[in-house]
C-alpha atoms as a PDB file:
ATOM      1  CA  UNK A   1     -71.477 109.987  14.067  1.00  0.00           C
ATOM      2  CA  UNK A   2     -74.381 107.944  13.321  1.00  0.00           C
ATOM      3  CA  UNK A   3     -76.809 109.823  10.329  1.00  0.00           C
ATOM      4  CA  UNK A   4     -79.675 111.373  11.831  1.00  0.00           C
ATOM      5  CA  UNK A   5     -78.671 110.930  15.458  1.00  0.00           C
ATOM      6  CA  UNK A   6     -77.416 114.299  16.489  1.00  0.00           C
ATOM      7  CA  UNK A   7     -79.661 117.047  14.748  1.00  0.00           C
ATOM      8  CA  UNK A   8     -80.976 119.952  15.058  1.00  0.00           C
ATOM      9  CA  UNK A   9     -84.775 119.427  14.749  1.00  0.00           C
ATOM     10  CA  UNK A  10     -87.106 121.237  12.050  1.00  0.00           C
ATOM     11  CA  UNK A  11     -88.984 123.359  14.540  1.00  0.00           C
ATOM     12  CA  UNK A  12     -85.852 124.963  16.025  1.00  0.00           C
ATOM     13  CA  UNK A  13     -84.612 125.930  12.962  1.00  0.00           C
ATOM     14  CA  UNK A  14     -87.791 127.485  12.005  1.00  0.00           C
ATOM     15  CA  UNK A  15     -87.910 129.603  15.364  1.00  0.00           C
ATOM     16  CA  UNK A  16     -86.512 133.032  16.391  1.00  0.00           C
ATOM     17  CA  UNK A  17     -83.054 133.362  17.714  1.00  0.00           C
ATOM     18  CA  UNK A  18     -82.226 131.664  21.042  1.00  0.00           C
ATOM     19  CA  UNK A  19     -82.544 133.547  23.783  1.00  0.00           C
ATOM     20  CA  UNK A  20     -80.692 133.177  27.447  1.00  0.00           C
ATOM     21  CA  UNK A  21     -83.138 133.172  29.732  1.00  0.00           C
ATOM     22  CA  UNK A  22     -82.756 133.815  34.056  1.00  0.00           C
ATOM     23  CA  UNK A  23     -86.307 134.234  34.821  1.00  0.00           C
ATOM     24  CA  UNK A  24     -89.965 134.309  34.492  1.00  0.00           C
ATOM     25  CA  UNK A  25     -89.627 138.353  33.184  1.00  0.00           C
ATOM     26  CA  UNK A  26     -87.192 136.933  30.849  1.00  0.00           C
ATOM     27  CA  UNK A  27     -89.168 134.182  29.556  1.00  0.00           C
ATOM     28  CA  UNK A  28     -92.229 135.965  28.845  1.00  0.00           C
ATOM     29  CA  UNK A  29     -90.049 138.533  27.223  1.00  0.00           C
ATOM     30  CA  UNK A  30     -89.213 136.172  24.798  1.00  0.00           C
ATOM     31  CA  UNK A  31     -92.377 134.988  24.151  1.00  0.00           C
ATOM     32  CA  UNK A  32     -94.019 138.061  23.214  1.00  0.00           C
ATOM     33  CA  UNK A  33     -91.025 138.746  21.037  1.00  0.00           C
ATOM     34  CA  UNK A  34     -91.456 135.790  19.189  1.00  0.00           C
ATOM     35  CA  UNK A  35     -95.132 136.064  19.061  1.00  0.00           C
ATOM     36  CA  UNK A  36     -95.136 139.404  17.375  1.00  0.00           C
ATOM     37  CA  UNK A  37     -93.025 138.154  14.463  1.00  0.00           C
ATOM     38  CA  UNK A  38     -95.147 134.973  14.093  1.00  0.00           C
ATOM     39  CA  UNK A  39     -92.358 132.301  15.694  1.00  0.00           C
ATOM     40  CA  UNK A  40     -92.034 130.503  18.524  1.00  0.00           C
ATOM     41  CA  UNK A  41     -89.136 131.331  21.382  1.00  0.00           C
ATOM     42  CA  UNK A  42     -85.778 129.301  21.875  1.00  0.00           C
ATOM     43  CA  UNK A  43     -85.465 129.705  25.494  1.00  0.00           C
ATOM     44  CA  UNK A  44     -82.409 128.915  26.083  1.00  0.00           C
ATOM     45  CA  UNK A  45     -81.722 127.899  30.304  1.00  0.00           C
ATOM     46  CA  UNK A  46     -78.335 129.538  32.154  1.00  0.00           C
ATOM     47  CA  UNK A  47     -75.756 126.488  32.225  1.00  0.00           C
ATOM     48  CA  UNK A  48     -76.892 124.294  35.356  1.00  0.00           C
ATOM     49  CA  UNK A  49     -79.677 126.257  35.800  1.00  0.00           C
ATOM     50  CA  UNK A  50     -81.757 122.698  36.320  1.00  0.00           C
ATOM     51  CA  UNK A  51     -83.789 121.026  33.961  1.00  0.00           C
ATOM     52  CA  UNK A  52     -87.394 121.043  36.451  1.00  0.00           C
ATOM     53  CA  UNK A  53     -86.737 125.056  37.135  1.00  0.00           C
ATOM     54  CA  UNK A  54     -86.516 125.438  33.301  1.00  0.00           C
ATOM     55  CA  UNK A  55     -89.320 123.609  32.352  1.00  0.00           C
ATOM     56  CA  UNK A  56     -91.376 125.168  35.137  1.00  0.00           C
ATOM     57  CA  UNK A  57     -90.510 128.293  34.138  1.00  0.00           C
ATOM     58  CA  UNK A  58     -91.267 128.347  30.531  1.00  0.00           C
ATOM     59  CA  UNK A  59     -94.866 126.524  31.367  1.00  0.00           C
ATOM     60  CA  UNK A  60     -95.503 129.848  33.454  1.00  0.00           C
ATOM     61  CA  UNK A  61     -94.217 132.023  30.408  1.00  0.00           C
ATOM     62  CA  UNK A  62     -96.689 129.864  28.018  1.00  0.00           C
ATOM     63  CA  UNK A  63     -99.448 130.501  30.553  1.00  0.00           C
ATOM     64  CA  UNK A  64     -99.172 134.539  31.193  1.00  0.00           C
ATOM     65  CA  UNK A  65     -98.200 134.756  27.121  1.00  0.00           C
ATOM     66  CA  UNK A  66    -101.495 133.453  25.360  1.00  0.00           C
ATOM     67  CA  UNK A  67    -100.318 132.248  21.373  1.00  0.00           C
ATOM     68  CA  UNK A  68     -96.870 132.394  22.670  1.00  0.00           C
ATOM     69  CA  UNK A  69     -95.030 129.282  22.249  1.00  0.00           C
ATOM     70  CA  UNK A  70     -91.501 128.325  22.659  1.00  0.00           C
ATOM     71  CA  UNK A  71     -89.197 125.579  22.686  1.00  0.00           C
ATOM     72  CA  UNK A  72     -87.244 124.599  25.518  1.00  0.00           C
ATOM     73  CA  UNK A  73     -82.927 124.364  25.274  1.00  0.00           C
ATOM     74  CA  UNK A  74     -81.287 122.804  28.092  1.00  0.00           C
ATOM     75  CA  UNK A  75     -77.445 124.078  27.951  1.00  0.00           C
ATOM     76  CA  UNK A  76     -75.570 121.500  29.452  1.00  0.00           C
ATOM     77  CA  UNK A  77     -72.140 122.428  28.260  1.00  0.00           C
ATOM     78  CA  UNK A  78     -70.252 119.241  28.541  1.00  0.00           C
ATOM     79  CA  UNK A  79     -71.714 117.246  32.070  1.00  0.00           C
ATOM     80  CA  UNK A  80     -73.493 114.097  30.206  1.00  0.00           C
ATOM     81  CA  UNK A  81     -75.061 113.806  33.632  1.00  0.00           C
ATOM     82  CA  UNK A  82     -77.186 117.528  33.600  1.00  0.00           C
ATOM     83  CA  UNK A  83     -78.201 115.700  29.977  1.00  0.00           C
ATOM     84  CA  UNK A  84     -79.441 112.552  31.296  1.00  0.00           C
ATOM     85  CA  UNK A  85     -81.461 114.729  34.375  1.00  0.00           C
ATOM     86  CA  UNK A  86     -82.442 116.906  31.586  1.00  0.00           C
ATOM     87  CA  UNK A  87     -84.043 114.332  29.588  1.00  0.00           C
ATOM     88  CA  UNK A  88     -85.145 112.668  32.214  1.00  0.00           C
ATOM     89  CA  UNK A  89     -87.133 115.646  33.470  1.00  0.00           C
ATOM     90  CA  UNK A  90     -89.040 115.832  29.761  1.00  0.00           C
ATOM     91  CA  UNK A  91     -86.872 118.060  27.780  1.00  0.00           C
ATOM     92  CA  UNK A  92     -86.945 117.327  24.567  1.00  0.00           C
ATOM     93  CA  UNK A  93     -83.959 119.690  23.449  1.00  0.00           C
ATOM     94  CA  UNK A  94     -80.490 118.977  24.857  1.00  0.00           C
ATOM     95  CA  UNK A  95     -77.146 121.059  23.925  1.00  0.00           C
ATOM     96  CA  UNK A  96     -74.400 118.796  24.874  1.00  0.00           C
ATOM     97  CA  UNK A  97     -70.534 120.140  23.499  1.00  0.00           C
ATOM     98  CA  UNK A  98     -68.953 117.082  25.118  1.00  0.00           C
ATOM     99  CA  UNK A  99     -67.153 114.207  23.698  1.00  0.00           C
ATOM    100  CA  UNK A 100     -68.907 113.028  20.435  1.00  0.00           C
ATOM    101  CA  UNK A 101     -69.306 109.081  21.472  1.00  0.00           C
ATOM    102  CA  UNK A 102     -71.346 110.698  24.662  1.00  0.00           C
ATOM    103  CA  UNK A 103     -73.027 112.536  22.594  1.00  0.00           C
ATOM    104  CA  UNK A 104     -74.139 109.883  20.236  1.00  0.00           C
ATOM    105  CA  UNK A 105     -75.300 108.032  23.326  1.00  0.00           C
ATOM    106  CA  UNK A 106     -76.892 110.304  24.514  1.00  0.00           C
ATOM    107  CA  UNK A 107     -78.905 111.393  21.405  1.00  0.00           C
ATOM    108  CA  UNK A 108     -79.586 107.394  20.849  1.00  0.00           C
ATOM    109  CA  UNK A 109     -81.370 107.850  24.560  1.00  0.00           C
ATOM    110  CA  UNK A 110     -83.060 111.012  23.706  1.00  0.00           C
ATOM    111  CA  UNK A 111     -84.255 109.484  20.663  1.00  0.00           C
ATOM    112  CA  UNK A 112     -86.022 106.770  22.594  1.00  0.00           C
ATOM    113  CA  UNK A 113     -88.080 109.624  24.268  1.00  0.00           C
ATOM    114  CA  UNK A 114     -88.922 111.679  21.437  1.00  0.00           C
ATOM    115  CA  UNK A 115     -86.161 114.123  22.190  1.00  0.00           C
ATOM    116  CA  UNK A 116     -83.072 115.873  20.641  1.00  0.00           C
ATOM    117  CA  UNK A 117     -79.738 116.135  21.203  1.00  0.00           C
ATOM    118  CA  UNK A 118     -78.324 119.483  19.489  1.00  0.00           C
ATOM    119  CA  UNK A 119     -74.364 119.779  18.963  1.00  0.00           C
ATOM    120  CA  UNK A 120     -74.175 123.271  18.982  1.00  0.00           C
ATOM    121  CA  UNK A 121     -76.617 126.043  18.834  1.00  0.00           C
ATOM    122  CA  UNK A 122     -76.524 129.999  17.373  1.00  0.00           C
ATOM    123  CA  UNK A 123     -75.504 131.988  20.048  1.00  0.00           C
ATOM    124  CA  UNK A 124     -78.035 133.039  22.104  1.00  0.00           C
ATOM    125  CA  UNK A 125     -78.954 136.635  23.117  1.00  0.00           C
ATOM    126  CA  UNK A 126     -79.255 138.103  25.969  1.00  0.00           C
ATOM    127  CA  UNK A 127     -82.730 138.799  27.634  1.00  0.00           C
ATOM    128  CA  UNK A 128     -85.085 140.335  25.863  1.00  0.00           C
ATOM    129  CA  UNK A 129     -85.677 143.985  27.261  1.00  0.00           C
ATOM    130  CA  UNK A 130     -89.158 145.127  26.031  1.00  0.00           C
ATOM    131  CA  UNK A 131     -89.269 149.206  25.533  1.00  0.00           C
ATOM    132  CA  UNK A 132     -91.538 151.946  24.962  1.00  0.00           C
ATOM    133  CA  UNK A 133     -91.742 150.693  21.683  1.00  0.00           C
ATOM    134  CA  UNK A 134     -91.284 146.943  20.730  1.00  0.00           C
ATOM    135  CA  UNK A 135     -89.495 144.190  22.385  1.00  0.00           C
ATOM    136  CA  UNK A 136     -85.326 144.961  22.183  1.00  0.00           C
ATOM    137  CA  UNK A 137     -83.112 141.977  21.937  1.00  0.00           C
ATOM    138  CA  UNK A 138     -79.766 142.784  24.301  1.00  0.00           C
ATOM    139  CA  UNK A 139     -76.703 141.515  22.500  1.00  0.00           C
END
């Protein structure tokens, strides 16, 4: 592995816990989680899910969530492929669990746009379920 190729970048280890997201309720779930505790959301797409719907989706979040701010994961397992789309889209965090020299190519690509490629990720949890009370994180 080339140093400083495939890392985890300071602002997503200074956010919440990531969060699977499968739609717009989700999303802004997550964001007003987040923004209650003074971090931003790790929203964290369904594998294939598409890079454009992701992004999309957590612009609409940020819109309807004033102050709520999140970064963007796009889970694509091992298909170097969804990765390239990903990046190609504008994400600027890619999970990739593939082979390690596709991974360091891909990360050297990334890199040339400003992006990440992340090797592996906390687990995220499920959608955020707000109740009478607070937001709820579902295991």
């Amino acid at each position: 592995m080339v140093a400083g190729m495939i890392r985890v970048s300071p602002p997503l280890s200074s956010a919440g816990r990531p969060v699977r997201v499968h739609g717009l309720e989700d999303a802004r779930a997550a964001l007003e989680a987040a923004a209650a505790h003074g971090v931003p959301a790790v929203l964290v797409g369904p594998p294939g899910g598409g890079a454009l719907w992701l992004l999309r989706m957590a612009e609409a979040a940020r819109a309807a969530v004033p102050g709520g701010g999140c970064i963007v994961v796009h889970d694509c397992g091992d298909r170097a492929g969804e990765a390239l789309g990903a990046l190609a889209a504008g994400a600027t965090h890619v999970l990739f669990t593939g082979l390690q020299g596709v991974a360091e190519q891909l990360a050297a690509i990334a890199a040339g746009g400003g992006a990440v490629v992340l090797r592996d990720l906390p687990s995220p949890c499920g959608p955020v379920r707000p109740g009478p009370r607070s937001a709820r994180v579902q295991p």
